[in-house]
C-alpha atoms as a PDB file:
ATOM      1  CA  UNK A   1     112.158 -27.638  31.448  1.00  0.00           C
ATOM      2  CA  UNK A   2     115.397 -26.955  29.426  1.00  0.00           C
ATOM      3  CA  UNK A   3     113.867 -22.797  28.645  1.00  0.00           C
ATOM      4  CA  UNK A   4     113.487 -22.588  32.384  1.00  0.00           C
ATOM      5  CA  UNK A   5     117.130 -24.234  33.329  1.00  0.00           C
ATOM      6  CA  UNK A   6     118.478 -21.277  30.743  1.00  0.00           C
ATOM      7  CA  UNK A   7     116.155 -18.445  32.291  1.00  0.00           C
ATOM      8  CA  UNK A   8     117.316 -19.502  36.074  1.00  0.00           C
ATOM      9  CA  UNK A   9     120.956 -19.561  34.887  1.00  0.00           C
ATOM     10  CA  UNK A  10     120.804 -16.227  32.898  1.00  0.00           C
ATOM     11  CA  UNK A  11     119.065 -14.684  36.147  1.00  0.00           C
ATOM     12  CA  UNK A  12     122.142 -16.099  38.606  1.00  0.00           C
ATOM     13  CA  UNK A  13     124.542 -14.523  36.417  1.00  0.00           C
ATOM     14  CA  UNK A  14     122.677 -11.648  36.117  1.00  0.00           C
ATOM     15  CA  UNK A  15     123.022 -10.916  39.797  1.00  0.00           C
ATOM     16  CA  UNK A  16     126.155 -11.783  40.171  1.00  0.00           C
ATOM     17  CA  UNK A  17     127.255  -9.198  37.911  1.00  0.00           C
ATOM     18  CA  UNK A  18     125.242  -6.419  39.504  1.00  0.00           C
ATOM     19  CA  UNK A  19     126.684  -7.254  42.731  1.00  0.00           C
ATOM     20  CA  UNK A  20     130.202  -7.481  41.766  1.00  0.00           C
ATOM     21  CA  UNK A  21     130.397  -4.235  39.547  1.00  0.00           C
ATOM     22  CA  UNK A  22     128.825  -2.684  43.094  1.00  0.00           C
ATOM     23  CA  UNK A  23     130.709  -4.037  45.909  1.00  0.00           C
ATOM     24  CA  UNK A  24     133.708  -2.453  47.349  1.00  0.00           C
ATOM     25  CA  UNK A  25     135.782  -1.855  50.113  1.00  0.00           C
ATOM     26  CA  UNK A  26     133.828   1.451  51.838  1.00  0.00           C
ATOM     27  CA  UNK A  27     133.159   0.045  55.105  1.00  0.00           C
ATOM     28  CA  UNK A  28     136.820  -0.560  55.614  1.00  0.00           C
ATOM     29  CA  UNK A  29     138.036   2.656  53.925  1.00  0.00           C
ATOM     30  CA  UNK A  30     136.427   4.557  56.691  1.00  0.00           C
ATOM     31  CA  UNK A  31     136.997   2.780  59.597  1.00  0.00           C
ATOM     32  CA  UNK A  32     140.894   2.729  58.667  1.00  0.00           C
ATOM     33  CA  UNK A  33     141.449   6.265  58.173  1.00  0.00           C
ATOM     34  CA  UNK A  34     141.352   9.441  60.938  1.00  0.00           C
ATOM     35  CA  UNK A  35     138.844  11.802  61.875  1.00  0.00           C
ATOM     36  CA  UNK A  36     140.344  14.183  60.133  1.00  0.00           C
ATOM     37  CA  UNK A  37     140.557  12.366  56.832  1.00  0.00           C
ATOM     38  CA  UNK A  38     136.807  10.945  57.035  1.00  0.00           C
ATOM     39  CA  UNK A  39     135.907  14.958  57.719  1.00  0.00           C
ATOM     40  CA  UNK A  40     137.021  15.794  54.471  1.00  0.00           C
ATOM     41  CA  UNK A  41     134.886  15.917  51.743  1.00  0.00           C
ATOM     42  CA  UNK A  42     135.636  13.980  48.316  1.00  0.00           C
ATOM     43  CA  UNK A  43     133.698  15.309  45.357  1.00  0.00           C
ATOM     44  CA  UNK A  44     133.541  12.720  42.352  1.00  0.00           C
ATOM     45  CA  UNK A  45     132.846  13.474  38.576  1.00  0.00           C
ATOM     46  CA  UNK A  46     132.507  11.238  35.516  1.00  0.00           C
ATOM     47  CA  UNK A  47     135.260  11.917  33.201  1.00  0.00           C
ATOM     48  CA  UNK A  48     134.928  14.224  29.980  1.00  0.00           C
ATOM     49  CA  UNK A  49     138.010  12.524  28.251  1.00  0.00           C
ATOM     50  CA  UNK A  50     137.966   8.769  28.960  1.00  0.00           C
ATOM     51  CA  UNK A  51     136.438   7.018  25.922  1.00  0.00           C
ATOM     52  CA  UNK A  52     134.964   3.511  26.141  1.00  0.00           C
ATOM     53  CA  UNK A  53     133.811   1.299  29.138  1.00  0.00           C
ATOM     54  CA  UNK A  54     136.419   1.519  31.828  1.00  0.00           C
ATOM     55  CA  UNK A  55     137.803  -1.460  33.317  1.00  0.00           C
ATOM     56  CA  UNK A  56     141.401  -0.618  33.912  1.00  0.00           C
ATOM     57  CA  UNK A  57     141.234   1.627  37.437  1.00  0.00           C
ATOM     58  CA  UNK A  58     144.900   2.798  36.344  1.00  0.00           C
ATOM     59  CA  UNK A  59     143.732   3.925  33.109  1.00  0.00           C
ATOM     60  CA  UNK A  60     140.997   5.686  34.575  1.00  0.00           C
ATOM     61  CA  UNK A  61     142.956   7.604  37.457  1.00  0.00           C
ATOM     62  CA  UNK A  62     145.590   8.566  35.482  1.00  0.00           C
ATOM     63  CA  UNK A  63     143.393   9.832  32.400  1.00  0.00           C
ATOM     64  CA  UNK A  64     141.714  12.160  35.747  1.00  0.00           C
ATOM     65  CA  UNK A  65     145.223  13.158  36.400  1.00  0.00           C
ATOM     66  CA  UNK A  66     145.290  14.812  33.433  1.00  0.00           C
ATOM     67  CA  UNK A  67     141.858  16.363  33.949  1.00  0.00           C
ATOM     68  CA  UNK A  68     143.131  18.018  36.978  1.00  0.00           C
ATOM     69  CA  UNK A  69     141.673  15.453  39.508  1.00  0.00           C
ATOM     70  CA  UNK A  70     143.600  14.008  42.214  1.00  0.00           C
ATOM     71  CA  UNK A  71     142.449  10.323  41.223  1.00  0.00           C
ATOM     72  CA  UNK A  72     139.593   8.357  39.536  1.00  0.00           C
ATOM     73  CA  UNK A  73     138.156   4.836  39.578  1.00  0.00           C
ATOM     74  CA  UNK A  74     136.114   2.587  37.605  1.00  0.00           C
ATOM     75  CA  UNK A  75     132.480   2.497  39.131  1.00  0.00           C
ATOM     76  CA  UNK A  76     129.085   1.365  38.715  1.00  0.00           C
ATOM     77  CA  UNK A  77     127.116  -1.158  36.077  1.00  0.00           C
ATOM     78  CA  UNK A  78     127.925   0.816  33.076  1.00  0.00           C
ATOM     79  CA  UNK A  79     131.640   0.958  33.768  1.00  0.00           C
ATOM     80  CA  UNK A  80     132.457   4.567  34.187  1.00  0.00           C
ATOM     81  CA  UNK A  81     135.464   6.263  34.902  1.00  0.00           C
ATOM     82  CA  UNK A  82     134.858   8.684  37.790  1.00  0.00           C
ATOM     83  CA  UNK A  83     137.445  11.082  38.713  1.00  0.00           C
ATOM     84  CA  UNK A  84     138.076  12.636  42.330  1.00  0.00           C
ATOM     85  CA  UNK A  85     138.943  15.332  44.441  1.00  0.00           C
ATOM     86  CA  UNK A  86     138.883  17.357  47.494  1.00  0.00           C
ATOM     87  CA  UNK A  87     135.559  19.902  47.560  1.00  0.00           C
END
């Protein structure tokens, strides 16, 4: 009983992390902003210089910056810095 208490609770967290480090704000992103500003294209690239999981979104845009992107955020499970800018 007590292994399958511990396998339930590892599972729960498990999920919970997934759908945290996933979840954003994108459906409100796009229905704030014109038509012209949801016409134009965003291309996004992980970052050659940022070292390390990325959990600081300031960090990351401002290591872009220096990459010659316009921004960057922290994204996905493995914690990537991914840098941004206009195709």
């Amino acid at each position: 009983m007590e292994r399958s208490t511990r396998l339930v609770s590892a599972a729960f967290v498990l999920v919970l992390i997934l759908a945290a480090t996933e979840m954003g704000p994108l459906g409100v992103e796009a229905r704030s902003k014109s038509s012209k500003e949801v016409q134009e294209r965003t291309c996004e690239a992980a970052s050659g210089k940022f070292k390390g999981l990325c959990f600081s979104s300031t960090n990351c845009k401002n290591t872009c910056k220096r990459e010659q992107f316009t921004g960057g955020k922290c994204r996905g499970f493995r914690r990537r810095c991914m840098c941004n800018k206009k195709c």
